[in-house]
Protein backbone atom coordinates (compact mmCIF):
# COMPACT_ATOMS: atom_id res chain seq x y z
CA UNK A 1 0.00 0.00 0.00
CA UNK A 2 1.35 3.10 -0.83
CA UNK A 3 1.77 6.22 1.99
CA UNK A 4 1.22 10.14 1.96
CA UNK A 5 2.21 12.66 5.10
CA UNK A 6 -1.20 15.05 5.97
CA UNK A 7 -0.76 18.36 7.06
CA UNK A 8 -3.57 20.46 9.57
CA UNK A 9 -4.92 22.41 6.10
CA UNK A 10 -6.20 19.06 4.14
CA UNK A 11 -7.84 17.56 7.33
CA UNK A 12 -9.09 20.60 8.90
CA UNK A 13 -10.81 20.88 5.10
CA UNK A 14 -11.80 17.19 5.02
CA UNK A 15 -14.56 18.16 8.23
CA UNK A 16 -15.66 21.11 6.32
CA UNK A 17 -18.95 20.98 4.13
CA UNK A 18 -17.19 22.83 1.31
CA UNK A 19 -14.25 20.26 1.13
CA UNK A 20 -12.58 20.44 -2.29
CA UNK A 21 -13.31 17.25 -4.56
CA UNK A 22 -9.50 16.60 -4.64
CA UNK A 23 -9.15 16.61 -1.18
CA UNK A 24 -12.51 14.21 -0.77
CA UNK A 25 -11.00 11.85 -4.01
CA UNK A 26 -7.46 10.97 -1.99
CA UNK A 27 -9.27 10.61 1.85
CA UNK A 28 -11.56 8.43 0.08
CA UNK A 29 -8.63 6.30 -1.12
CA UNK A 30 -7.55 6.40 2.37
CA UNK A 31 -11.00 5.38 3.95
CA UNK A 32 -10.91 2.54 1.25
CA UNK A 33 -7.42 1.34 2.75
CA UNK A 34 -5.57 2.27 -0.86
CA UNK A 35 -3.98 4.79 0.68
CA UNK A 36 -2.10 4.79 3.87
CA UNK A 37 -2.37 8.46 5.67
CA UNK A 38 0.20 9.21 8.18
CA UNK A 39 -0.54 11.43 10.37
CA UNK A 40 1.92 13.11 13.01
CA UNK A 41 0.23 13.35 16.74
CA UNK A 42 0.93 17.41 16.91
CA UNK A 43 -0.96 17.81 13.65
CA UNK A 44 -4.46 15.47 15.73
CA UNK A 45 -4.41 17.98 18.16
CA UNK A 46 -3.87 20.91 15.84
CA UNK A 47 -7.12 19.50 13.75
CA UNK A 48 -9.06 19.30 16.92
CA UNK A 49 -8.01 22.91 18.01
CA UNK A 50 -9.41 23.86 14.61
CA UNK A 51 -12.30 21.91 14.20
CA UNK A 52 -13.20 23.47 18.44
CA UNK A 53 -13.16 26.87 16.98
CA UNK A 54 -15.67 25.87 14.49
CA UNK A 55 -17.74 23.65 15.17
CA UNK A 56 -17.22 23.01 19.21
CA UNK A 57 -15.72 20.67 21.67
CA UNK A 58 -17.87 17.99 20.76
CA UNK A 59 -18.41 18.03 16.75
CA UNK A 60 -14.63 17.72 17.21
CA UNK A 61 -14.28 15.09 19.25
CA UNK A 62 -16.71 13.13 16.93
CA UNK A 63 -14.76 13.81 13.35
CA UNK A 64 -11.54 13.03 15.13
CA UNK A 65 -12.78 9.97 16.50
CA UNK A 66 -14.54 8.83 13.20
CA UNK A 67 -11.00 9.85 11.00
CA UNK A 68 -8.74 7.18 13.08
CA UNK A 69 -11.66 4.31 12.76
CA UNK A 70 -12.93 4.71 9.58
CA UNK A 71 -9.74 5.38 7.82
CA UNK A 72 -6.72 4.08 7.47
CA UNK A 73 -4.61 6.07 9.62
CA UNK A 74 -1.18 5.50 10.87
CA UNK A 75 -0.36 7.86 13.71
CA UNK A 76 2.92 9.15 13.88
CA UNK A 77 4.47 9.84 17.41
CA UNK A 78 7.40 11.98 17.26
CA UNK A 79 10.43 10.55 18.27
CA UNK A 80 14.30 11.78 19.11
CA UNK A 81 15.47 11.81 15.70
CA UNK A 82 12.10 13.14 14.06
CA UNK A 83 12.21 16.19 16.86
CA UNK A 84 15.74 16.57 15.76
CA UNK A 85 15.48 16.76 12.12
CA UNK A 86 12.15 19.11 12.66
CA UNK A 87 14.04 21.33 14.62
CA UNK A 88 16.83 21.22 12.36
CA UNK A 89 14.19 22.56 10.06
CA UNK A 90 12.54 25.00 11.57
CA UNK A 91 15.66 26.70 12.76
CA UNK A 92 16.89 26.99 8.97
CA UNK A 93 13.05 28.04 7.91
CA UNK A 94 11.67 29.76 10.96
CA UNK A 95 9.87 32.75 9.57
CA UNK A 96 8.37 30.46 6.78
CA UNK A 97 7.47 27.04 8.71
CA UNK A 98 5.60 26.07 11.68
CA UNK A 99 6.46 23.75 14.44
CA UNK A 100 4.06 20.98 12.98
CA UNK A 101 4.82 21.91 9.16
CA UNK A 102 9.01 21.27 10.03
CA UNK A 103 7.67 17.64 11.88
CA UNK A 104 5.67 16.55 9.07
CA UNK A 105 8.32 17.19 6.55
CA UNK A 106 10.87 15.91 8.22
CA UNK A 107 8.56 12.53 8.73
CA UNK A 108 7.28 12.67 4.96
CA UNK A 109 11.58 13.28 4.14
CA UNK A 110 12.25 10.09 6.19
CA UNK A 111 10.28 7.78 4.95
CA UNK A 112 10.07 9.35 1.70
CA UNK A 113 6.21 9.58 1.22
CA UNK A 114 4.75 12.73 -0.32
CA UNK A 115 3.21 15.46 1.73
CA UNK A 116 -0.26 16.63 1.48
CA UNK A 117 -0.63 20.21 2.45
CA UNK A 118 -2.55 23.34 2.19
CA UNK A 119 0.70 25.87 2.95
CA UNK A 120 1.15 28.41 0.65
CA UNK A 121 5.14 29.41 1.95
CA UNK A 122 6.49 26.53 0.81
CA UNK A 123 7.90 27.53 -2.35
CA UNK A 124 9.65 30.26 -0.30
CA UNK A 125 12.29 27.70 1.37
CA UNK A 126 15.27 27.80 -0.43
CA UNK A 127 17.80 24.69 -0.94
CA UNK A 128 17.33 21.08 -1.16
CA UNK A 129 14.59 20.19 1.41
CA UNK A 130 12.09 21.44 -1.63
CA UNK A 131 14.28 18.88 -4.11
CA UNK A 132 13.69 15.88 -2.09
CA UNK A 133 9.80 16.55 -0.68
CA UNK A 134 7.35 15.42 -2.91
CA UNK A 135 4.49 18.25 -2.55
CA UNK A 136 1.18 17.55 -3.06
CA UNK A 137 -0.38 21.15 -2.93
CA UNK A 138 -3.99 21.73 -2.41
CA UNK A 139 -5.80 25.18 -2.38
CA UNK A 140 -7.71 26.44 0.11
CA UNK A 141 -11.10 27.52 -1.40
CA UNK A 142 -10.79 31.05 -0.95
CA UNK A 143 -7.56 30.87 -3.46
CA UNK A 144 -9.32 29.90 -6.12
């Protein structure tokens, strides 16, 4: 089965009514199992603080709960040498990156899987991290 790294942007538009077809099409694949999503713990709890601002405490708690059942999720918990290489990264890319972006990357570098995200400053980093990551980009709906 092949792999992809998800960011907080293509989730956090997965709950929403107005969820972009290609963003439905590929968690689809996932819910089917022909897709394996891997999903970095930081970036659960950044959906949930999301999906709380919107929709409240419990409509979160339900589509967080129904994503890691009904899907074939692989949760990712950050270990020595993850924290390391996203540190490494957000030290060289710190007024471009967040905390979770830098773990993701460095998880979706690792493994080599491409990464699913929603950030628009990622063309901005300069050097070879951008050479090696395989991007899949999705816009947010307003973009368009």
């Amino acid at each position: 089965m092949t792999s992809a790294c998800f960011d907080t942007g293509v989730l956090t538009l997965y709950a929403t009514k107005d969820c972009p077809a290609r963003i439905n099409e590929v968690m689809n694949k996932v819910k089917k199992g022909e897709l394996e999503a891997h999903v970095l713990s930081p970036v659960l709890s950044e959906l949930f603080f999301h999906l709380c601002k919107l929709s409240g405490q419990e409509k979160a708690t339900i589509f967080v709960n129904s994503l890691l059942e009904s899907h074939q999720v692989n949760v990712i918990l950050p270990d020595k040498v993850l924290s390391i290489s996203a540190g490494k990264l957000r030290c060289q890319h710190r007024s471009t990156l967040s905390y979770i972006d830098c773990m993701s990357i460095a998880h979706a570098l690792k493994v080599n899987i491409p990464f699913h995200t929603t950030e628009k400053k990622l063309k901005q980093i300069p050097g070879n991290v951008l050479q090696r990551l395989k991007v899949v980009k999705y816009e947010l709906p307003s973009e368009k």
